[in-house]
Each structure stands twice: as C-alpha cells, then as structure tokens.
N, C-alpha and C. Protein backbone atom coordinates (compact mmCIF):
# COMPACT_ATOMS: atom_id res chain seq x y z
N UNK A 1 0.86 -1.17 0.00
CA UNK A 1 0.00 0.00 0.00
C UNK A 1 0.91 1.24 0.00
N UNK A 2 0.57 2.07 -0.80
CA UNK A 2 1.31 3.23 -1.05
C UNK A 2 0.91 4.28 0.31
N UNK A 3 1.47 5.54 -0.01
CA UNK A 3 1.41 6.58 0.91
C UNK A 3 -0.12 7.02 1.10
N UNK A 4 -0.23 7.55 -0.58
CA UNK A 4 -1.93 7.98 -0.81
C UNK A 4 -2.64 6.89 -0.66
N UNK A 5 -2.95 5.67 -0.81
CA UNK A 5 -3.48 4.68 -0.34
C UNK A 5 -4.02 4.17 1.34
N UNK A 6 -2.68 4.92 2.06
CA UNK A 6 -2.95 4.55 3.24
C UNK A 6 -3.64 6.19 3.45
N UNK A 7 -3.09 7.17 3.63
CA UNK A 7 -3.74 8.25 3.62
C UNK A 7 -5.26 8.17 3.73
N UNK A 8 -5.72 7.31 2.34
CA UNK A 8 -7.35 7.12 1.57
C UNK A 8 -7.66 6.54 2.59
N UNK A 9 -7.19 5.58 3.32
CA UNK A 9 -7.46 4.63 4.39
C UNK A 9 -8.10 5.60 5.55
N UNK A 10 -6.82 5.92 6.14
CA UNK A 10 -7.51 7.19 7.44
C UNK A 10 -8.00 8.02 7.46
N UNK A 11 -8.10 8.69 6.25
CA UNK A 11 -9.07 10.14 6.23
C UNK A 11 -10.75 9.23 5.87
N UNK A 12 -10.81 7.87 5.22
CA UNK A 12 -12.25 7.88 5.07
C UNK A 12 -12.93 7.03 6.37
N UNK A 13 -11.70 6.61 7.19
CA UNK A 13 -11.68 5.75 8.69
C UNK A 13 -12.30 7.39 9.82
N UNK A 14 -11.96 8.88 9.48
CA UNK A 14 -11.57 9.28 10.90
C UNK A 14 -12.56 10.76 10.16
N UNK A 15 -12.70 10.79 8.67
CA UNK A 15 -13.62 12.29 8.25
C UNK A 15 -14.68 12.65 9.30
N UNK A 16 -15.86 11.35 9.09
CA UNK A 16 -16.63 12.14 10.30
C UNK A 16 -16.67 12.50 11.53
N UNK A 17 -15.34 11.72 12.31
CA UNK A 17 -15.06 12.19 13.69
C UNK A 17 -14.52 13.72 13.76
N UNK A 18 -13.67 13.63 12.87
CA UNK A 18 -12.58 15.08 12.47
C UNK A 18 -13.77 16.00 12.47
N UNK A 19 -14.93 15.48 11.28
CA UNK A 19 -16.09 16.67 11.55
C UNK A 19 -17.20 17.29 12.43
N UNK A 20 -16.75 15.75 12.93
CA UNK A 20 -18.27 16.47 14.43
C UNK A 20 -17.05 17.04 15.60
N UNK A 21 -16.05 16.75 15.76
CA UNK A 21 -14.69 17.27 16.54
C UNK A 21 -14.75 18.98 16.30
N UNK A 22 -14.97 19.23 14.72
CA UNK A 22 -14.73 20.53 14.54
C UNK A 22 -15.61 21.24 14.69
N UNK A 23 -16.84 20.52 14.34
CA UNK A 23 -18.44 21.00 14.66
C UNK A 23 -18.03 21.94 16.43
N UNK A 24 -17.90 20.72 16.94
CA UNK A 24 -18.05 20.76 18.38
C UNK A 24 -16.82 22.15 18.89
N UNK A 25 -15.78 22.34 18.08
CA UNK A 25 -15.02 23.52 18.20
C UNK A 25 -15.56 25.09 17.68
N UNK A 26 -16.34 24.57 16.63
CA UNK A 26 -16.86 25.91 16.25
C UNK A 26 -18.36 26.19 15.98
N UNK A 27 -18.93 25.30 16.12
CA UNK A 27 -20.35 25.75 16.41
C UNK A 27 -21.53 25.16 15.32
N UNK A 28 -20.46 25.67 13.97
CA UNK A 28 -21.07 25.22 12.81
C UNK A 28 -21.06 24.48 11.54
N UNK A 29 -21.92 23.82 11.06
CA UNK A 29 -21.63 22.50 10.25
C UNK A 29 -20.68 22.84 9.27
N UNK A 30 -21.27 24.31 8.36
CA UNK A 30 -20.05 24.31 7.54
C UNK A 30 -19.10 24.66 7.48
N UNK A 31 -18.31 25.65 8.56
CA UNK A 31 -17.30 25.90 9.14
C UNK A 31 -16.53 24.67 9.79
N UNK A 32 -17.47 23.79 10.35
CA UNK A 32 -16.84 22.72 10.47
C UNK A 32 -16.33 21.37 8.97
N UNK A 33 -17.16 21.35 8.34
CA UNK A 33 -16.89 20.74 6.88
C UNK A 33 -15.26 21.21 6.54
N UNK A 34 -15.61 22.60 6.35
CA UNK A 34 -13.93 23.24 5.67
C UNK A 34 -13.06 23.17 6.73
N UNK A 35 -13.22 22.70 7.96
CA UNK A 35 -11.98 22.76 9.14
C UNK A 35 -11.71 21.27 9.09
N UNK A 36 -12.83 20.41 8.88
CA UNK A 36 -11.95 19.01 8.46
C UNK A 36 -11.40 18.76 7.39
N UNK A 37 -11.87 19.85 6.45
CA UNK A 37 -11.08 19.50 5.36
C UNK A 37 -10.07 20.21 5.46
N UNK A 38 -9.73 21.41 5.83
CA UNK A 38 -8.35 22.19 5.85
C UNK A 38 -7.05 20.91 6.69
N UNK A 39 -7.48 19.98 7.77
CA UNK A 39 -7.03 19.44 8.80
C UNK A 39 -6.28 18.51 7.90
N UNK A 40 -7.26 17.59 6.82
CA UNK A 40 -7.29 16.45 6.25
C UNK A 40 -6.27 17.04 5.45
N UNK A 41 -6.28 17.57 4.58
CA UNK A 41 -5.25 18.53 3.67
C UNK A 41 -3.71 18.39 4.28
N UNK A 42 -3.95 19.33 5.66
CA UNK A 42 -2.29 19.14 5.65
C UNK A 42 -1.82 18.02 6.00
N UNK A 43 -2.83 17.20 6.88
CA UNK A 43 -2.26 15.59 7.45
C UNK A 43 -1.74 14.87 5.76
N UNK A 44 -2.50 15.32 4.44
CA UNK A 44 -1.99 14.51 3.25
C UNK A 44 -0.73 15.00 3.42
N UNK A 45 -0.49 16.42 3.18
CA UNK A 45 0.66 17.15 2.62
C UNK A 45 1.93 16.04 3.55
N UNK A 46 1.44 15.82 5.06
CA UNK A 46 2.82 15.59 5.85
C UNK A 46 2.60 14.35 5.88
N UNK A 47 1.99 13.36 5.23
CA UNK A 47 1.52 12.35 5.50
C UNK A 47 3.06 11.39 5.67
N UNK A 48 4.01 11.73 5.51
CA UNK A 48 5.18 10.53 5.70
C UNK A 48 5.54 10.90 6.88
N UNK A 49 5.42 11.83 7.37
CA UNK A 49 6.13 12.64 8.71
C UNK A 49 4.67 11.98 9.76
N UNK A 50 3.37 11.99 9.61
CA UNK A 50 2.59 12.06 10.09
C UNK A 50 1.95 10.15 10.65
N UNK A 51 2.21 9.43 9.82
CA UNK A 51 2.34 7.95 9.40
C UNK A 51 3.60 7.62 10.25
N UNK A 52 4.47 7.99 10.51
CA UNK A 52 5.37 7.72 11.45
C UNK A 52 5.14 8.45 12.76
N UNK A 53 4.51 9.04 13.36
CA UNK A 53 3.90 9.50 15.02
C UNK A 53 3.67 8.10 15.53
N UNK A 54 3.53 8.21 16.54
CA UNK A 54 3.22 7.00 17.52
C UNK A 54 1.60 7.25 17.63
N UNK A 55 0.76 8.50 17.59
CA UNK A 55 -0.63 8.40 18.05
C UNK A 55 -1.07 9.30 16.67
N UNK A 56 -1.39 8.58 15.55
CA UNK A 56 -1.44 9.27 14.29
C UNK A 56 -2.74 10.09 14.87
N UNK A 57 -4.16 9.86 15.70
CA UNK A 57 -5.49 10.29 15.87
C UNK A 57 -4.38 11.56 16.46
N UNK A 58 -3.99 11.64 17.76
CA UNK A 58 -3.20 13.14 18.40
C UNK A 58 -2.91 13.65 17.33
N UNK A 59 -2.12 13.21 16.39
CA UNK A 59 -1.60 14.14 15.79
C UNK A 59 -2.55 14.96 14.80
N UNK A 60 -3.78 14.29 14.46
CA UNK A 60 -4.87 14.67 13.41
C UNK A 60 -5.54 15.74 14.69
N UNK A 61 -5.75 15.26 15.93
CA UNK A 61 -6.18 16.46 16.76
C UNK A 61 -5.52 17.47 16.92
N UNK A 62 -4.12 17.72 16.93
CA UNK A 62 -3.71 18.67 16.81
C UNK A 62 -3.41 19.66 15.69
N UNK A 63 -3.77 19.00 14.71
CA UNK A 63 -4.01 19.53 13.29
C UNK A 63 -4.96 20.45 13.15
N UNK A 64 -5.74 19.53 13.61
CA UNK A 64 -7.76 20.54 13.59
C UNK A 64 -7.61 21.42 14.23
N UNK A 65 -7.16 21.34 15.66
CA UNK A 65 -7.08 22.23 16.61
C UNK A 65 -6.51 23.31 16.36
N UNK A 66 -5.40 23.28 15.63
CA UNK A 66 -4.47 24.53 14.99
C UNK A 66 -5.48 24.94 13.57
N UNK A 67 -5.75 24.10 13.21
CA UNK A 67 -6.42 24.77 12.03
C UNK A 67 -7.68 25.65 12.37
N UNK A 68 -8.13 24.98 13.64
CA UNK A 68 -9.72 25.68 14.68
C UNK A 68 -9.09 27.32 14.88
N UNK A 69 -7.70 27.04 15.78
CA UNK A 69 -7.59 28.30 16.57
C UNK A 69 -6.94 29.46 15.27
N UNK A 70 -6.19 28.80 14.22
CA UNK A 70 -6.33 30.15 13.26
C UNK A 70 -7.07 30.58 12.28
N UNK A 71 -8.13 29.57 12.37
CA UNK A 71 -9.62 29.89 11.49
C UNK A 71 -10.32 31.60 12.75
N UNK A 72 -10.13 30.37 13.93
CA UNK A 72 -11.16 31.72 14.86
C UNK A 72 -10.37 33.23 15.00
N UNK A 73 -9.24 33.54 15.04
CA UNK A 73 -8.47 34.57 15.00
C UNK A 73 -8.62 35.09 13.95
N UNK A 74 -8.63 34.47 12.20
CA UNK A 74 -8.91 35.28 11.38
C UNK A 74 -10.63 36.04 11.17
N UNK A 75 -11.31 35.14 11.79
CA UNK A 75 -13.09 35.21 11.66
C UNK A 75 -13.53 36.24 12.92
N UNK A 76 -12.28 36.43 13.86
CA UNK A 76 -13.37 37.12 15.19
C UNK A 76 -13.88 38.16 15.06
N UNK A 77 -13.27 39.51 14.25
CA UNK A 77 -13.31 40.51 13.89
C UNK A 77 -15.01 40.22 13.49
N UNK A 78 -14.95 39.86 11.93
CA UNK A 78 -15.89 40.21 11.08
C UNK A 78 -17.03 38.78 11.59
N UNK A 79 -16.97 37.86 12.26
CA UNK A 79 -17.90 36.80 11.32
C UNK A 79 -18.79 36.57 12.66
N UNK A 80 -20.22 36.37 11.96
CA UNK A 80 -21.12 36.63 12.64
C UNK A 80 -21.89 35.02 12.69
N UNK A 81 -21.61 34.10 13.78
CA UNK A 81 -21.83 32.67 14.09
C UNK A 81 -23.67 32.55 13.50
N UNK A 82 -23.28 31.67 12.89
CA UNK A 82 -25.23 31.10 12.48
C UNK A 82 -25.72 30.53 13.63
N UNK A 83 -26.84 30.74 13.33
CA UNK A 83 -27.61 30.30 14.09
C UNK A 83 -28.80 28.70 14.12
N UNK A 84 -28.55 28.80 12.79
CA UNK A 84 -29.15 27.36 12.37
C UNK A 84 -28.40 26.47 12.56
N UNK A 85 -27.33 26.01 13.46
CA UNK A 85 -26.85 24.44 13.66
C UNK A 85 -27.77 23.97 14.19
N UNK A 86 -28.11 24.19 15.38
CA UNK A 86 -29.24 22.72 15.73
C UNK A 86 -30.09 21.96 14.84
N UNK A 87 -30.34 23.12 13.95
CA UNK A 87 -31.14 22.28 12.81
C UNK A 87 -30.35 21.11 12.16
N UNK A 88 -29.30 21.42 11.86
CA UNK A 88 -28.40 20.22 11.27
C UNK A 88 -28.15 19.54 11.78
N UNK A 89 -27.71 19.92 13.03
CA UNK A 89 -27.33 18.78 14.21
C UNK A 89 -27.78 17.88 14.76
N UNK A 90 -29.26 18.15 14.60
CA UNK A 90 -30.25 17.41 14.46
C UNK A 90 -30.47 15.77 13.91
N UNK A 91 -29.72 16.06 12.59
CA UNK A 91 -30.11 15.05 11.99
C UNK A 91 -28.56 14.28 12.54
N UNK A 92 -27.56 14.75 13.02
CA UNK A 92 -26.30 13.76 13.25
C UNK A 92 -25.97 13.37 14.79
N UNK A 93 -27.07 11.92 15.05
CA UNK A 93 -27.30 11.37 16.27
C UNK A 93 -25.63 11.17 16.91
N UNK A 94 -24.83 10.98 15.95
CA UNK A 94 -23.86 10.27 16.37
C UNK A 94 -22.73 11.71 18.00
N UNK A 95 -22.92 12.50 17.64
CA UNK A 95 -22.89 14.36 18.29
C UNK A 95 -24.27 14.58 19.45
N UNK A 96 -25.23 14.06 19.22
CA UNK A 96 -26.26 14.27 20.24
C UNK A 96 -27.36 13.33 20.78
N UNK A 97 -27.10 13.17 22.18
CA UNK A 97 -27.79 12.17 22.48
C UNK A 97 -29.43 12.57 22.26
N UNK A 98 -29.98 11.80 21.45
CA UNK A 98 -31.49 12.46 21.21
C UNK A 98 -32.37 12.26 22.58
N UNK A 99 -32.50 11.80 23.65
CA UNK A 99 -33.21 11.75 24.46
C UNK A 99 -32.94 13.30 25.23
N UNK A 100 -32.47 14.28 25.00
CA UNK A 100 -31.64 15.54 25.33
C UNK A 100 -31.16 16.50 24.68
N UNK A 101 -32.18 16.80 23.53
CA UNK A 101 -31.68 17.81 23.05
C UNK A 101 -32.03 19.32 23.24
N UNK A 102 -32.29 19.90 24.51
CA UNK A 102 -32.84 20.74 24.94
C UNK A 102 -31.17 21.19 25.49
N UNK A 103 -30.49 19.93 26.39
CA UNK A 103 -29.94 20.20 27.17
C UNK A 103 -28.56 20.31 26.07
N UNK A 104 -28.64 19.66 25.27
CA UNK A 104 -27.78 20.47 24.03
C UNK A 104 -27.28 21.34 23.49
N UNK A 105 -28.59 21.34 22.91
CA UNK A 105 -28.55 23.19 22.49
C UNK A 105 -28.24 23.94 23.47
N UNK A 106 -28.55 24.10 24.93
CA UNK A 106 -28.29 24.91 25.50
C UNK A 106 -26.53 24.91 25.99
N UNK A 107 -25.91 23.41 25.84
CA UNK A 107 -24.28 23.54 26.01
C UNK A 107 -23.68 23.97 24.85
N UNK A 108 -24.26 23.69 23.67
CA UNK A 108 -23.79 24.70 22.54
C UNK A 108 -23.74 25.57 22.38
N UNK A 109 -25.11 26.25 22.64
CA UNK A 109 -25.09 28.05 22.82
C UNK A 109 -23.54 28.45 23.81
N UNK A 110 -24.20 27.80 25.05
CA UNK A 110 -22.75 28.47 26.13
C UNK A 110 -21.33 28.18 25.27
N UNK A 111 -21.18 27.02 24.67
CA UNK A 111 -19.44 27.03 24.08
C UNK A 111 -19.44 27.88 23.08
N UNK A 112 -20.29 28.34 22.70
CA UNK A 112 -20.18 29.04 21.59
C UNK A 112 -19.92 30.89 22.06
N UNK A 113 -20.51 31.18 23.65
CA UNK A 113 -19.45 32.27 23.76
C UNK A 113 -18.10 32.09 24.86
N UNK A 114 -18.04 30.70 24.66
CA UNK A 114 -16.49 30.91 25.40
C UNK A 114 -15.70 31.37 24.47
N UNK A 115 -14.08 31.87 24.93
CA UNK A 115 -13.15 31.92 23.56
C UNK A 115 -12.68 30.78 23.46
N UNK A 116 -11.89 30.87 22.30
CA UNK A 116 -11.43 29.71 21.03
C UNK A 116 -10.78 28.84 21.55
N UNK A 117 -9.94 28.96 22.75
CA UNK A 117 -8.86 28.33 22.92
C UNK A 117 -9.21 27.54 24.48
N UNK A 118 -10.27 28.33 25.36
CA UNK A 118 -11.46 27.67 26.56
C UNK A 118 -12.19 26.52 25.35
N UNK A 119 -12.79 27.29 24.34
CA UNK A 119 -13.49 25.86 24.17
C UNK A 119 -13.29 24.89 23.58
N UNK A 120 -11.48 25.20 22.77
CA UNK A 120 -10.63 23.98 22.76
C UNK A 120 -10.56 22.67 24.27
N UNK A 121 -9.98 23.68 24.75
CA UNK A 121 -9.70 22.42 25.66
C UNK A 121 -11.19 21.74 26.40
N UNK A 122 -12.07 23.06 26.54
CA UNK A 122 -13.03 21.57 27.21
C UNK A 122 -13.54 20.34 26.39
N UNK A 123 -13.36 21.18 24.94
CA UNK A 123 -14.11 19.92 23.84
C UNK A 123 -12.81 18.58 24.07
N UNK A 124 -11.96 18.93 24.11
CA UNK A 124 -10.61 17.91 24.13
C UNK A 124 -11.04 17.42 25.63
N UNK A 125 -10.79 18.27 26.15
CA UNK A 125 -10.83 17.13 27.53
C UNK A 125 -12.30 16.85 28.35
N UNK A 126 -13.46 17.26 27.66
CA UNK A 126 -14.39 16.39 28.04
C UNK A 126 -15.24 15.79 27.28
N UNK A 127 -15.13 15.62 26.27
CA UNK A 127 -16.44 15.45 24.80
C UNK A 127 -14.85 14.23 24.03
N UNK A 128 -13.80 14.62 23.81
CA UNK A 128 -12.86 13.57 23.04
C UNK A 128 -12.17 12.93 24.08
N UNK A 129 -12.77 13.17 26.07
CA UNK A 129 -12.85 12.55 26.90
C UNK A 129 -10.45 12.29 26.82
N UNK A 130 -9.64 13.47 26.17
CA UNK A 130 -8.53 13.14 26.29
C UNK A 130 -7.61 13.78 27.62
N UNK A 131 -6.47 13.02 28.16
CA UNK A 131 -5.71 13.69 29.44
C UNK A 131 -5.16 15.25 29.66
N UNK A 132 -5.03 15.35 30.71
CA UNK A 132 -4.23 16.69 30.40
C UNK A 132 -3.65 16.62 29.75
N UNK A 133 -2.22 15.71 29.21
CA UNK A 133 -1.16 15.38 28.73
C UNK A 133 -1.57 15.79 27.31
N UNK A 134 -2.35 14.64 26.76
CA UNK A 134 -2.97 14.73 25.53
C UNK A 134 -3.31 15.79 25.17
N UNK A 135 -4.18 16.67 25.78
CA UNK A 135 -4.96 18.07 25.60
C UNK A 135 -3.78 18.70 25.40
N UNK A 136 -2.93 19.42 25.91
CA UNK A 136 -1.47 20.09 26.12
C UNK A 136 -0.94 19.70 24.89
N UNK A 137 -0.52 17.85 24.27
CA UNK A 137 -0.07 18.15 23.58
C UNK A 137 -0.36 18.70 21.97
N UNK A 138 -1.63 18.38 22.05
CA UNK A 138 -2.94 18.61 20.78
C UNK A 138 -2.86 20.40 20.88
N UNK A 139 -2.97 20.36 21.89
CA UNK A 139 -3.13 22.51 21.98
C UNK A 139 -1.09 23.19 21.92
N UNK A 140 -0.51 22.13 21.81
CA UNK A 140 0.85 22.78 21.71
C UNK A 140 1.70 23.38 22.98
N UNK A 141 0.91 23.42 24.19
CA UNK A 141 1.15 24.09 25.67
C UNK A 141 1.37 23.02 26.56
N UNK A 142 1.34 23.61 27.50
CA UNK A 142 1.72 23.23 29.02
C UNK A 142 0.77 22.59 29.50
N UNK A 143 0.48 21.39 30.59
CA UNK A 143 -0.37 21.14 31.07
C UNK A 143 -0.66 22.03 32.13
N UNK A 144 0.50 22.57 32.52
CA UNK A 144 -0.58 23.72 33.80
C UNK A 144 -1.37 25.07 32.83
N UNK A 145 -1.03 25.00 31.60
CA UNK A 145 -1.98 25.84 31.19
C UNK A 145 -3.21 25.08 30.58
N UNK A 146 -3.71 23.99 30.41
CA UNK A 146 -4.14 23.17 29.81
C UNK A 146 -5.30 23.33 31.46
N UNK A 147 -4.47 23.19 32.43
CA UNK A 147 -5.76 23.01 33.68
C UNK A 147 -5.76 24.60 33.89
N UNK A 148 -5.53 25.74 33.72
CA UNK A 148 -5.69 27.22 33.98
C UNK A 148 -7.03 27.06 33.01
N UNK A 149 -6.43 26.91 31.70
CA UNK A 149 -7.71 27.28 30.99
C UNK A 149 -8.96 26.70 31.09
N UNK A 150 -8.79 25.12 31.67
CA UNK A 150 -9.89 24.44 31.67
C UNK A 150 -10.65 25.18 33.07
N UNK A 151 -10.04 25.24 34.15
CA UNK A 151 -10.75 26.49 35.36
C UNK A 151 -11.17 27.17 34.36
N UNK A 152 -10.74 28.44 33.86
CA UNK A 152 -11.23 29.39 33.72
C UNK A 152 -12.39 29.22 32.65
N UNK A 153 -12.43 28.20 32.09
CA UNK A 153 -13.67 28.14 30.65
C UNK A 153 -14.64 27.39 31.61
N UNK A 154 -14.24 26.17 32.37
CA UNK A 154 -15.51 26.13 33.48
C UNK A 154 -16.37 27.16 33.98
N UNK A 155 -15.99 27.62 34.73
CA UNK A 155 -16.11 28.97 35.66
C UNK A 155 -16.99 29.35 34.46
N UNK A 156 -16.62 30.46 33.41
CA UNK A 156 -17.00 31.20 32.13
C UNK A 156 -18.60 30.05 31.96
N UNK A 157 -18.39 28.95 31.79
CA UNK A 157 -19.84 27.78 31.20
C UNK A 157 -20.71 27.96 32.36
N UNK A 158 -20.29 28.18 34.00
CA UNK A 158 -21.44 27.97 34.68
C UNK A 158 -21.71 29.43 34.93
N UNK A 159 -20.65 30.24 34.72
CA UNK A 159 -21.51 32.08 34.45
C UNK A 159 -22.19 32.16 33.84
N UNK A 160 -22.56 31.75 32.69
CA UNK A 160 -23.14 31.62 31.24
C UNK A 160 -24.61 30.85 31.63
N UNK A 161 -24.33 29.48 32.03
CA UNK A 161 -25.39 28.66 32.31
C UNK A 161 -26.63 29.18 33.57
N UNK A 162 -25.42 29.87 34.42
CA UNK A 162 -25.92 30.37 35.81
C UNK A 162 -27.41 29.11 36.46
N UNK A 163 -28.36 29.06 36.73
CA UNK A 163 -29.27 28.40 37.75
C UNK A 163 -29.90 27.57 36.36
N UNK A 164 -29.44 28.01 34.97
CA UNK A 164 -30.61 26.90 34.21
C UNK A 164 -29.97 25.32 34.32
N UNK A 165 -29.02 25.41 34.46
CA UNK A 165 -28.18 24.09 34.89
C UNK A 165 -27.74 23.86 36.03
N UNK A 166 -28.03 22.84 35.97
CA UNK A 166 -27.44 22.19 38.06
C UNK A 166 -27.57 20.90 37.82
N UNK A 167 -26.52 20.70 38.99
CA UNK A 167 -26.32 18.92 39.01
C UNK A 167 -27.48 18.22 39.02
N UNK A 168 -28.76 18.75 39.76
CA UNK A 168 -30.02 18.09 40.08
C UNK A 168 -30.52 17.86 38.71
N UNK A 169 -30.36 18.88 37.65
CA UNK A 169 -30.78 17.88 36.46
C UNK A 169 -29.81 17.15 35.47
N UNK A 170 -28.87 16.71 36.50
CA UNK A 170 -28.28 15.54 35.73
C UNK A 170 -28.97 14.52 35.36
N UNK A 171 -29.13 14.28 33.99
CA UNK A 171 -30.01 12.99 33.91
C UNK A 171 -28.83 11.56 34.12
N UNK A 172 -27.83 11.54 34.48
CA UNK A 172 -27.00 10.45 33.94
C UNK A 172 -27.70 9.46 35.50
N UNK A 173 -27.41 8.17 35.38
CA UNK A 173 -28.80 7.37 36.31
C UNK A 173 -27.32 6.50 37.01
N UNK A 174 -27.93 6.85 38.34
CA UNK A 174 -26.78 6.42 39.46
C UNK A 174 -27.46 5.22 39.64
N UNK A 175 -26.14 4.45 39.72
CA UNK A 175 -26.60 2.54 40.08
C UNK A 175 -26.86 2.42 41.33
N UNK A 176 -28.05 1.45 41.49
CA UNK A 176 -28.84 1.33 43.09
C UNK A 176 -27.34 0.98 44.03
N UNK A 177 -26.37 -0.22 43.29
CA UNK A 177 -25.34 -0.32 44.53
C UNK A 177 -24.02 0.96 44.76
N UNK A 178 -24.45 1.94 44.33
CA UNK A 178 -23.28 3.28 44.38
C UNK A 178 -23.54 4.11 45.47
N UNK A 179 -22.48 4.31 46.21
CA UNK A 179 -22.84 5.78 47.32
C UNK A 179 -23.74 6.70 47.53
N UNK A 180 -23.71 7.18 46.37
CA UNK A 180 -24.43 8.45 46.16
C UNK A 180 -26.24 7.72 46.60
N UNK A 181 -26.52 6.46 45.24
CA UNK A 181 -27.94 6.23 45.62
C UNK A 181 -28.08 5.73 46.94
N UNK A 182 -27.28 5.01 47.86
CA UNK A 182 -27.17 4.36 48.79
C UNK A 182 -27.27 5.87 50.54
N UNK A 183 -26.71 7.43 49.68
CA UNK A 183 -26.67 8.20 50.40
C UNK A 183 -28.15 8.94 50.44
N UNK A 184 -28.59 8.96 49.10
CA UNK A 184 -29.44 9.56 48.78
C UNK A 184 -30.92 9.10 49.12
C-alpha cells in the first residue's frame, strides 16, 4: 500500500469524527466541513512525517485544533456565528444524544461564547474525553496551562449557564449499589 493509499485509508476511517470534533469547536456544520477538510489537507501534505507518530489520531487532533484556533483569530473581527446548527445537528445522532436535546442546544449556545482556545480544551478534555497530557499536547502548551484554561472556561460555562443548569438535572442514572444512591 502506497502513501496515498494509506492516507485514503484514514481520512475515510476518521472524516466524520474530524467533523463532528470541529463541529463541536466551532459551532457550525459548515465551518466545520472546511476545518476538516483544511485538517485532512495538511495531514496529506505531511503524510510521511505524520504515518510515522506513535498516536497518528493526536496528531490529526492537533491539526484541527491549529487549524480551529487560526480559522477563529482570522473570523473574530468580522464573522457573525449562524444560528441554524441545531437544525443540522439534528439530523447527526452520532454528536447528540437524542433523548436531550434541549440540554444540548443549551451547552452549545454556552461554548459558543467561550473563547477559542477555553473551548478547545473543554471539547478535548471532556467530549474527546482526552488527558491533560494529551490536551497540552494537541493545543501545543503546558499542562498547567491546559488546567488554567480548563478552570477558567468552566467557571466562564457555569456564568453563562448560571441556575438553568445544576447537578439536580443531571439525567445520567446512578446505580442502586453506588454511594451516592445508597446516600441519597
């Protein structure tokens, strides 16, 4: 198997993750479309350099991610975020749990006014569920800035969210033999 061959392999193995990844960085479907494709692009260009990493997915995250944070620096000035994703988002279960899409939309709205680089890392470290380590090395930084920013974009989500969100409507369902139900 050749270079472009294997290439063909991982970009048609990892496109739609790359795109709901970017979705989830910037808000919107087609901003996200051209950020997986800008991502996919240079992973071809470096593809011999890139094929030799030890965690080829990190390295495709840190691709997007750079391609996320100088898409949003050139767009902050002028570009005015749509408002119709949910509609699209809608239709791509694989991004939203449908029993919850109230509670969705409403974590979208909030990431959508954190800045670029807060709602890097929470999408990395709680939605692509990756380590500090990982996050740090995908964002190019430090892990103590990797946990600064993640404080401070927390903090920023429950300013934002303020009393419409609280733990009490967590729907996630605590097992009868766990502490909590056993406290509760």
């Amino acid at each position: 198997m050749d270079n472009l061959d294997e290439f063909t392999v991982f970009a048609q193995a990892r496109q739609g993750h790359m795109r709901r990844l970017a979705f989830l960085l910037c808000g919107n479907w087609d901003d996200a479309q051209d950020l997986a494709q800008t991502a996919l692009l240079n992973l071809c260009l470096h593809w011999n350099r890139v094929r030799r990493a030890d965690a080829v997915d990190a390295y495709a995250h840190k691709v997007l991610v750079h391609a996320y944070l100088s898409d949003s620096k050139k767009r902050r000035r002028d570009h005015v975020r749509a408002t119709d994703f949910t509609l699209k988002a809608e239709r791509d279960f694989s991004v939203r749990p449908p029993e919850q899409p109230e509670l969705r939309v409403t974590l979208l709205s909030a990431l959508d006014e954190l800045a670029p680089r807060g709602r890097a890392v929470l999408v990395l470290r709680f939605w692509e569920d990756l380590s500090v380590e990982a996050t740090a090395a995908a964002l190019g930084c430090s892990t103590g800035n990797v946990k600064s920013q993640s404080s401070r974009a927390l903090a920023r989500l429950r300013e934002i969210l303020g009393d419409s969100f609280t733990e009490a409507d967590d729907p996630t369902p605590v097992h009868p033999a766990s502490p909590a139900a056993q406290n509760g």
